[in-house]
C-alpha atoms as a PDB file:
ATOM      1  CA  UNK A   1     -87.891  28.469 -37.476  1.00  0.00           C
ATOM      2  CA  UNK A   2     -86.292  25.590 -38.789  1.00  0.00           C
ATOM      3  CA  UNK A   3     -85.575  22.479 -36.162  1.00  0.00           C
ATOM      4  CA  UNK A   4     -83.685  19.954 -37.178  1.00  0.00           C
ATOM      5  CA  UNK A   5     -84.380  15.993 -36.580  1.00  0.00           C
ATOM      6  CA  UNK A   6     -82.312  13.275 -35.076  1.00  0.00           C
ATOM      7  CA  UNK A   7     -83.185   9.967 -35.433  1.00  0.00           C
ATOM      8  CA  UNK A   8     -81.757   7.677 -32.881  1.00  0.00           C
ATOM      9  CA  UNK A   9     -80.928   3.996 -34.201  1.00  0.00           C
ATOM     10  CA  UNK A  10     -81.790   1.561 -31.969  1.00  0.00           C
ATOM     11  CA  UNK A  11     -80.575  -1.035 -33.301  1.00  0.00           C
ATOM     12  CA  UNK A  12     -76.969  -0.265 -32.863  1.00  0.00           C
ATOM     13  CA  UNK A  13     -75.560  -0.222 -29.297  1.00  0.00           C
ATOM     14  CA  UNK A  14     -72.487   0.476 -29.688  1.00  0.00           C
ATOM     15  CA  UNK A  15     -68.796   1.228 -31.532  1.00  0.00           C
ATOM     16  CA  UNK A  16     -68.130  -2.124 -32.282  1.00  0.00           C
ATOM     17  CA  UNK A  17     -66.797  -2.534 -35.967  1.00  0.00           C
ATOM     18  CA  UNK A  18     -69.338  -3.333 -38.341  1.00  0.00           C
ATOM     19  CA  UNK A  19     -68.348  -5.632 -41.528  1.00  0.00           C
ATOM     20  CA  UNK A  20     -70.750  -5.080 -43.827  1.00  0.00           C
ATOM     21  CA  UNK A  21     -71.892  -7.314 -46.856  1.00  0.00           C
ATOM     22  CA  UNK A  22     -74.846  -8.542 -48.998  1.00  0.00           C
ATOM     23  CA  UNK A  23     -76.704 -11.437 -49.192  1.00  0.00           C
ATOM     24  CA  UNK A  24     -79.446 -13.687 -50.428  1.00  0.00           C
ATOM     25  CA  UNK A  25     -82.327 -14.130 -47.817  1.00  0.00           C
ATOM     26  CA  UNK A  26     -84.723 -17.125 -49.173  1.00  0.00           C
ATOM     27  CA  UNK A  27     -88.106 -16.883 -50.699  1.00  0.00           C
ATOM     28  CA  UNK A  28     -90.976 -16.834 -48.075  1.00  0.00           C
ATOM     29  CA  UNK A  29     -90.372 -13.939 -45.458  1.00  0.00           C
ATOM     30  CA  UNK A  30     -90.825 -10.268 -45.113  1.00  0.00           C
ATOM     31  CA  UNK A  31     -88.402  -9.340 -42.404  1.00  0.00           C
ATOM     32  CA  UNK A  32     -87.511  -5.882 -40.771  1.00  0.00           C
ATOM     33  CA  UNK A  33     -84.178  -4.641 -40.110  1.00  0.00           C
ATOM     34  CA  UNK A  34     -82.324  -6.085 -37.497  1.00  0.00           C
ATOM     35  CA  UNK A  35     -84.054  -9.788 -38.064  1.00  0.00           C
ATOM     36  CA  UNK A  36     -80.655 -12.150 -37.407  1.00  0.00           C
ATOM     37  CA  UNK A  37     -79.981 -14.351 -39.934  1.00  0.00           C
ATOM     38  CA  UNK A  38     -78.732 -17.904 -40.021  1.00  0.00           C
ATOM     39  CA  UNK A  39     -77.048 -18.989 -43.355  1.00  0.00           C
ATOM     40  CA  UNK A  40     -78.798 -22.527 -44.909  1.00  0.00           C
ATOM     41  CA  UNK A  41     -76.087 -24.927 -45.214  1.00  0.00           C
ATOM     42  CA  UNK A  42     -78.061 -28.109 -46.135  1.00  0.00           C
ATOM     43  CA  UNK A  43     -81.528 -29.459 -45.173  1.00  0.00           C
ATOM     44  CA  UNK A  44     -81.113 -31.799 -42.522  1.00  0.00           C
ATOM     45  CA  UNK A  45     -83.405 -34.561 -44.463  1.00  0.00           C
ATOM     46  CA  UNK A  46     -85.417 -37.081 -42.953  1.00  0.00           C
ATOM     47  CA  UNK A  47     -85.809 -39.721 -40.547  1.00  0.00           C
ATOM     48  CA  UNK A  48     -87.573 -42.588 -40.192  1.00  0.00           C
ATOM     49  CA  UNK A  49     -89.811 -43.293 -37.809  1.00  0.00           C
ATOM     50  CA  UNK A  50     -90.798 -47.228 -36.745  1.00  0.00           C
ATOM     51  CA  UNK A  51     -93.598 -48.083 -34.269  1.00  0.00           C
ATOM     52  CA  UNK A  52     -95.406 -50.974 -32.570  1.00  0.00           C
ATOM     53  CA  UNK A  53     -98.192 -51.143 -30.962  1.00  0.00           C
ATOM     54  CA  UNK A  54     -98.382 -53.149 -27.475  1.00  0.00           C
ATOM     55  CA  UNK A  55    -101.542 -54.827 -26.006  1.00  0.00           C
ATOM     56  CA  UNK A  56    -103.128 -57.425 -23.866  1.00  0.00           C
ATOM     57  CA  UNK A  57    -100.239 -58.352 -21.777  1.00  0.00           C
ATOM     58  CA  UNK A  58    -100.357 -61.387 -19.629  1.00  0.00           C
ATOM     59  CA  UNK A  59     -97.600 -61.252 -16.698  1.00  0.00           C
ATOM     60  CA  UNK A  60     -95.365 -64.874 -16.553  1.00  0.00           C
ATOM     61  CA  UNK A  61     -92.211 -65.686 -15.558  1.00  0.00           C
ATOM     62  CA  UNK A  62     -89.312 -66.969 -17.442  1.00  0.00           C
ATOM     63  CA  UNK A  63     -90.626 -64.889 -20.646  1.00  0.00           C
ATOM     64  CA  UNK A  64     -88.601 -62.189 -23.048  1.00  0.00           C
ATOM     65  CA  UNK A  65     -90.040 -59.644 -25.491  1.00  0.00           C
ATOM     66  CA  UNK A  66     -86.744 -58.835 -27.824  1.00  0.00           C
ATOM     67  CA  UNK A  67     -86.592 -55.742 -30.342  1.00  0.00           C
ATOM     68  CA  UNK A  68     -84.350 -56.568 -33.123  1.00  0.00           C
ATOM     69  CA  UNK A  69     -82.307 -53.609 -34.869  1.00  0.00           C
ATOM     70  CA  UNK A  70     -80.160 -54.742 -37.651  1.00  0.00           C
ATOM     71  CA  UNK A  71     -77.978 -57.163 -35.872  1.00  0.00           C
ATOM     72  CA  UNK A  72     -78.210 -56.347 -32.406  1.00  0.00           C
ATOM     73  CA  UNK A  73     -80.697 -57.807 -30.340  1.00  0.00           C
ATOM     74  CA  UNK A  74     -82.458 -56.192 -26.949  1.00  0.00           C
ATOM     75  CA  UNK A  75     -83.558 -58.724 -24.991  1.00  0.00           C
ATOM     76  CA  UNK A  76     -86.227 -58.129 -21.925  1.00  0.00           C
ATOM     77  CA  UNK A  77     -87.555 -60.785 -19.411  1.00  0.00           C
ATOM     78  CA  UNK A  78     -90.373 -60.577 -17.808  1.00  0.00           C
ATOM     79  CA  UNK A  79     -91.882 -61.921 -14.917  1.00  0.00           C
ATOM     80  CA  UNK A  80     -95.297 -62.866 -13.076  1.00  0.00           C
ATOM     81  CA  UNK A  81     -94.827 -59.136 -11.751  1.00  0.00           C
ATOM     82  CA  UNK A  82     -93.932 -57.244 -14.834  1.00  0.00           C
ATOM     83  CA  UNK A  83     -96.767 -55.042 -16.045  1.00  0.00           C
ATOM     84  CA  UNK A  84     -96.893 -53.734 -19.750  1.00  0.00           C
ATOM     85  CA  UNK A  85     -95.581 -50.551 -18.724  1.00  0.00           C
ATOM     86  CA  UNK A  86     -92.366 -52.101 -17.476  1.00  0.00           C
ATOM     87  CA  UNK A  87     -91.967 -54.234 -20.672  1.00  0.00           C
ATOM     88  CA  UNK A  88     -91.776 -51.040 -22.736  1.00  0.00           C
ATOM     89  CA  UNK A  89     -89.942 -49.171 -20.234  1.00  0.00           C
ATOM     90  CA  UNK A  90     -87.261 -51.856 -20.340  1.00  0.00           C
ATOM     91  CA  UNK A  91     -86.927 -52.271 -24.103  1.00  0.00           C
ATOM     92  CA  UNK A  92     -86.483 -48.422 -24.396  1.00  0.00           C
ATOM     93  CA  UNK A  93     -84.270 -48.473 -21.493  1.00  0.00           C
ATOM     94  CA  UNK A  94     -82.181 -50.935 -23.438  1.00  0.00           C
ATOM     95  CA  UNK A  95     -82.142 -48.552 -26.377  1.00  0.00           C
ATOM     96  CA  UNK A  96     -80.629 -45.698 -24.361  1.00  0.00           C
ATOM     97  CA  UNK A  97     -77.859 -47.945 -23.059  1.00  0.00           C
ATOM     98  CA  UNK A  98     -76.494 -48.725 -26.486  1.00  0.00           C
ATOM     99  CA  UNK A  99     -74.862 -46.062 -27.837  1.00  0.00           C
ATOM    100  CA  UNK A 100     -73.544 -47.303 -30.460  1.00  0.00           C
ATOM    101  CA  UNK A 101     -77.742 -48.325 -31.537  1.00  0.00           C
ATOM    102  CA  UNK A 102     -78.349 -45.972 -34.756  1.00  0.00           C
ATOM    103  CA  UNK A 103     -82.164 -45.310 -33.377  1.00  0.00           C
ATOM    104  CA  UNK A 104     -83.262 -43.814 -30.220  1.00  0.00           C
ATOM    105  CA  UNK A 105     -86.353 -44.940 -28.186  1.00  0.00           C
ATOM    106  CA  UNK A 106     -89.730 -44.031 -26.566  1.00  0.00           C
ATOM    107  CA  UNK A 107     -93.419 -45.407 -25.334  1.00  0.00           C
ATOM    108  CA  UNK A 108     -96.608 -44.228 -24.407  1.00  0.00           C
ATOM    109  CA  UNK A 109     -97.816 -46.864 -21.877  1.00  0.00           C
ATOM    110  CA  UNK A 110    -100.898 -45.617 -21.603  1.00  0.00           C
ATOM    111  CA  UNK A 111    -101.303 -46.413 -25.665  1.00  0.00           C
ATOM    112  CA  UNK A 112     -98.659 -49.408 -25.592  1.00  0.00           C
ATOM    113  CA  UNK A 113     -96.836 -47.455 -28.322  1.00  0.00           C
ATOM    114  CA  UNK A 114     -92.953 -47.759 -29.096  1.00  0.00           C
ATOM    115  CA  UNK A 115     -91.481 -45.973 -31.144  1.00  0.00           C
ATOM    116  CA  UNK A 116     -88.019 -45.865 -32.512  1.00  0.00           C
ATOM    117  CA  UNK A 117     -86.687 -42.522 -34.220  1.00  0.00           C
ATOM    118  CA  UNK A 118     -83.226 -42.344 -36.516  1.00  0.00           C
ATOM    119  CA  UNK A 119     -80.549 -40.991 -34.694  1.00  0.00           C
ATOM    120  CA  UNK A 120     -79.691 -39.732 -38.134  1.00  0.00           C
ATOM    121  CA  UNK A 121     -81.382 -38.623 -41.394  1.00  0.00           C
ATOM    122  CA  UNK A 122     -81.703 -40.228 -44.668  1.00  0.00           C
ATOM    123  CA  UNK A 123     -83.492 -43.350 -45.438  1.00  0.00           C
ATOM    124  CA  UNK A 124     -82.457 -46.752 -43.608  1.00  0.00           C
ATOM    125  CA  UNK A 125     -82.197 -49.691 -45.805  1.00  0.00           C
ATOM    126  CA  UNK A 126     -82.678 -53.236 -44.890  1.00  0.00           C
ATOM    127  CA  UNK A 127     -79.493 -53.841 -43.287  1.00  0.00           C
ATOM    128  CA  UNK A 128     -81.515 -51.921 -40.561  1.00  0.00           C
ATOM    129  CA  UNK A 129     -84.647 -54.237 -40.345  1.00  0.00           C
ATOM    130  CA  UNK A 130     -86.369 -53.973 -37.054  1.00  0.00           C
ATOM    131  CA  UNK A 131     -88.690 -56.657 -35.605  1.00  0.00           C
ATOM    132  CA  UNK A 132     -90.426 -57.063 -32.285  1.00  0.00           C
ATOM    133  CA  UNK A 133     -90.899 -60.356 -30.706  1.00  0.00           C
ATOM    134  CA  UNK A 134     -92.073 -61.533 -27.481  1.00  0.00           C
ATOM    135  CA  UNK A 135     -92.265 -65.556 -25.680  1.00  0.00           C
ATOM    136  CA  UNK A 136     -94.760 -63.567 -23.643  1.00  0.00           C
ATOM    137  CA  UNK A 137     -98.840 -63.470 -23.995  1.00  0.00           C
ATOM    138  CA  UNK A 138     -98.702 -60.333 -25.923  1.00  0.00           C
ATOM    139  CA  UNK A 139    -100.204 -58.749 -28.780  1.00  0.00           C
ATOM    140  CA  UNK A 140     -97.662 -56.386 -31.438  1.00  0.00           C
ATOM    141  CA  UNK A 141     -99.606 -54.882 -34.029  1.00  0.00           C
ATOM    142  CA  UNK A 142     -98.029 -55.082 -37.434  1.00  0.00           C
ATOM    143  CA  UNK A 143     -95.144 -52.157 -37.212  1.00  0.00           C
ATOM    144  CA  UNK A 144     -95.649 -48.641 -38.527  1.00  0.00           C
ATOM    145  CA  UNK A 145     -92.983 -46.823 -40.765  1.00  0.00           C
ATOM    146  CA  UNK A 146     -92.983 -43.234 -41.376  1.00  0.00           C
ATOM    147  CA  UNK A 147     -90.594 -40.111 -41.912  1.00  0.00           C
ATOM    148  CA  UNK A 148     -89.908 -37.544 -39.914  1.00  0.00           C
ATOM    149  CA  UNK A 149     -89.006 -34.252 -41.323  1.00  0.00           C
ATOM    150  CA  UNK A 150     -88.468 -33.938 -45.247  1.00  0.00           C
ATOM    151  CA  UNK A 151     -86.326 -34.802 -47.726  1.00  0.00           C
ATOM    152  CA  UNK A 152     -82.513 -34.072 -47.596  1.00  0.00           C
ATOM    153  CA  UNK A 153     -81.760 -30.855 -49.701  1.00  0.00           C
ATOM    154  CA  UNK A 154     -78.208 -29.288 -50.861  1.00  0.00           C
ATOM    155  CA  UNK A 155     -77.192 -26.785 -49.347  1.00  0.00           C
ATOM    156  CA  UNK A 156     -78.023 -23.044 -50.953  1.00  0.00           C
ATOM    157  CA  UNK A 157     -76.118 -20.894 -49.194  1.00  0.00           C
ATOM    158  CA  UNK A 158     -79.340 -18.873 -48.556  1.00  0.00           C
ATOM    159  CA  UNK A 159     -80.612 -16.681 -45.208  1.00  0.00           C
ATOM    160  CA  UNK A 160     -83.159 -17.241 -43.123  1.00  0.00           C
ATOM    161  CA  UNK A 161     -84.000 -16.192 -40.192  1.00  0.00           C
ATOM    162  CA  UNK A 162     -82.269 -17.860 -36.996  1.00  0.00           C
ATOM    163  CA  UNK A 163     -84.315 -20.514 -35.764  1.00  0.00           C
ATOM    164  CA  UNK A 164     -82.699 -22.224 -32.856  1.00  0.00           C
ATOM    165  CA  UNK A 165     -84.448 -25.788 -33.421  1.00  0.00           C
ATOM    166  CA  UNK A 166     -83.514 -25.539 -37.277  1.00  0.00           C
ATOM    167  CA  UNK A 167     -81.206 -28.251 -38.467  1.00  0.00           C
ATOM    168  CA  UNK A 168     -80.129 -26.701 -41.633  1.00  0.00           C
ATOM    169  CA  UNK A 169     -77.386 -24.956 -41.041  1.00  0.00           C
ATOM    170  CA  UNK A 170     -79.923 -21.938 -40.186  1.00  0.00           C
ATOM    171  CA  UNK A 171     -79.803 -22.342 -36.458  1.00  0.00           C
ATOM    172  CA  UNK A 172     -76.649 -20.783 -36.471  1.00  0.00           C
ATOM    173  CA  UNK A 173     -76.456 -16.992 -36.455  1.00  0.00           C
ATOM    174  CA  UNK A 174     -74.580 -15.474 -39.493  1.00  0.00           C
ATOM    175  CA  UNK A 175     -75.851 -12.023 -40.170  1.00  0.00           C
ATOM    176  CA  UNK A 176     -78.243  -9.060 -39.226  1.00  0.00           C
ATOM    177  CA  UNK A 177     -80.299  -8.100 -41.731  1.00  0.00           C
ATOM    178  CA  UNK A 178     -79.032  -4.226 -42.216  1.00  0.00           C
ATOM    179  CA  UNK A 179     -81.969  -2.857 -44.070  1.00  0.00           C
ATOM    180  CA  UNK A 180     -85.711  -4.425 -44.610  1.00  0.00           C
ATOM    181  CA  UNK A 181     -86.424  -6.944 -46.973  1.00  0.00           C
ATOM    182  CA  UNK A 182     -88.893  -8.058 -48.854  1.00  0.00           C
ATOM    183  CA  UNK A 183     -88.662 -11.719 -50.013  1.00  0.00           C
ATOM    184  CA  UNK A 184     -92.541 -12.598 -50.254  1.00  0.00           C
ATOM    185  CA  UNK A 185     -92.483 -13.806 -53.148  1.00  0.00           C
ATOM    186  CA  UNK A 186     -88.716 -14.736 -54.431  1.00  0.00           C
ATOM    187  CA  UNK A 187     -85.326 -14.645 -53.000  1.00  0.00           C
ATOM    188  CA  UNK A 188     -84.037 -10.782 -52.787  1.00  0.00           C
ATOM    189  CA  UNK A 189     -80.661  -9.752 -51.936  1.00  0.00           C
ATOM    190  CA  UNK A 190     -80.111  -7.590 -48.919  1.00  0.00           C
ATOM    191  CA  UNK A 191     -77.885  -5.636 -46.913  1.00  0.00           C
ATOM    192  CA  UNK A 192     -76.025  -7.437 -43.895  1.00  0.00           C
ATOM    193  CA  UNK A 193     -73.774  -6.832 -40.948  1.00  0.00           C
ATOM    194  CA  UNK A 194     -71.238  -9.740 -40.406  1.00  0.00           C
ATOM    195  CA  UNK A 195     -70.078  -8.062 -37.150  1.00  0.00           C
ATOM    196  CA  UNK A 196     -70.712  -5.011 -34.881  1.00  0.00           C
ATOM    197  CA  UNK A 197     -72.324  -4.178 -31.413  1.00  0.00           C
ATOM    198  CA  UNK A 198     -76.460  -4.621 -31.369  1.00  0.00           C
ATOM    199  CA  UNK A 199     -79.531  -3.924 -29.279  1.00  0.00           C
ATOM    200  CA  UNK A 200     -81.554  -6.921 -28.376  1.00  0.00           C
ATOM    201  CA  UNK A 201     -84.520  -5.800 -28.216  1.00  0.00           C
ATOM    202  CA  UNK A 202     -84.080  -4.244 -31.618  1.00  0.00           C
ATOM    203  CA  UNK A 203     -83.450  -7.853 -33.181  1.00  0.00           C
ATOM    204  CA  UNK A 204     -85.775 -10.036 -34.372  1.00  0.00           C
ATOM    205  CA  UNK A 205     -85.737 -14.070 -34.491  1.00  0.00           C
ATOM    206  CA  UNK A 206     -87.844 -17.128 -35.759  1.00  0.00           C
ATOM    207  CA  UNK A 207     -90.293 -17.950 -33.923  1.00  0.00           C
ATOM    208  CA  UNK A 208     -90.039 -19.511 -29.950  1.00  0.00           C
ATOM    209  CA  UNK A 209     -85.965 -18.173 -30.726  1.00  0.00           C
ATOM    210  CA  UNK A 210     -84.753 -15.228 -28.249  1.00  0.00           C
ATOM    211  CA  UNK A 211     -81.487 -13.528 -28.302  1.00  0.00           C
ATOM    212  CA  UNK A 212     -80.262 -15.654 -25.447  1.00  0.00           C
ATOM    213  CA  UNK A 213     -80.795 -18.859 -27.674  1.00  0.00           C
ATOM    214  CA  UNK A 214     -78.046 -17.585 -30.197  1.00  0.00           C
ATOM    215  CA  UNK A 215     -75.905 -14.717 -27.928  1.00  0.00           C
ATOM    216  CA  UNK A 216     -73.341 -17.378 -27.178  1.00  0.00           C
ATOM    217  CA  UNK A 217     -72.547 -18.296 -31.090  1.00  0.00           C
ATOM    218  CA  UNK A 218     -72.828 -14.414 -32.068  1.00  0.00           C
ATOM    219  CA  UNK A 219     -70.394 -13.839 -30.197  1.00  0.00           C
ATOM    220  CA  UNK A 220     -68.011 -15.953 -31.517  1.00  0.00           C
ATOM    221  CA  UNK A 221     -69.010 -14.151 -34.691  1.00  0.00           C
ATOM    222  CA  UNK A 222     -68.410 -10.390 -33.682  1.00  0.00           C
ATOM    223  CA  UNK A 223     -71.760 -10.018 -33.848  1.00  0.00           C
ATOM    224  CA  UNK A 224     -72.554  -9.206 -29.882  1.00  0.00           C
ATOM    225  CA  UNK A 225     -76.041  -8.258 -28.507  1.00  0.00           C
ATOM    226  CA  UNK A 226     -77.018  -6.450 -26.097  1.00  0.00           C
END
């Protein structure tokens, strides 16, 4: 006797209209149907980095350890109280307070480190000079300059797969992969839904992203999960 076979599809959860399309999902990844796409819009580049090192504080009054950013100056005094800790504290708090300050602040006070981090990406020139200086007994190590992140990229209009602390336009849901894919090696075109009703737990993500990191901007997609 012949039986026949149903398979059910799991991915789909309901009647929701599907839009379907192609499109180009980037070199690198081997992904399964249902993996949720983000489109790449533009690498988000990189940022520079600046730290100082911080050591053998002496605690007097009437003193003033002032970071210099471009033009502005952050000015903190000290006292016969003040410990390291609140020196750094204080210049970072100063940081925060200015929003109009293109760089954004931290320390370590166990290591004495500050370090100041591009609000955004691309290269600062030397209109944005930073110094540290201090009236106080205080050592600052010669500053350290680095990137964070890489270089700025156009956009390619490319799929990967959602990645919610992306900054490339990929952190964005777009698509669901309709079919597998193999792009190992070299882009490959695919298969795509733009829009229709989904299961969650048949959808894959980048790694550390769920479904409830993206649900929210699916939605406003058509694309809704379940």
């Amino acid at each position: 006797m012949l039986t026949d076979s149903f398979k059910y599809d799991n991915l789909l959860a309901g009647d929701f209209p599907r839009v379907s399309a192609t499109g180009i999902v980037a070199s690198g990844v081997s992904l399964k149907r249902g993996a949720v796409l983000g489109k790449i819009t533009g690498d988000a580049g990189a940022k520079q980095v600046v730290s100082f090192v911080l050591s053998d504080f002496t605690a007097e009054d009437d003193k003033k350890t002032t970071l210099t950013i471009g033009e502005t100056a952050y000015d903190f005094d000290s006292t016969a109280e003040s410990t390291l800790a609140d020196v750094l504290d204080g210049l970072v708090a100063l940081v925060a307070a200015d929003d109009a300050c293109v760089y954004g602040a931290e320390a370590d006070s166990e290591t004495g480190k500050l370090t100041l981090t591009a609000k955004e990406v691309g290269a600062h020139d030397e209109s944005e000079v930073l110094t540290l200086e201090s009236t106080a007994t205080i050592t600052i190590s010669d500053k350290s300059v680095d990137v964070e992140g890489k270089d700025a990229e156009p956009a390619s209009g490319k799929l990967a797969p959602v990645d919610k602390d992306a900054e490339d336009g990929s952190e964005n849901p777009y698509a669901v992969l309709a079919e597998d894919v193999d792009a190992t090696s070299a882009d490959a075109v695919a298969p795509l839904y733009l829009s229709g009703h989904f299961n969650a737990a048949a959808l894959s993500f980048a790694d550390g992203t769920v479904a409830a990191d993206v649900a929210d901007k699916a939605r406003e997609l058509g694309i809704y999960i379940a």
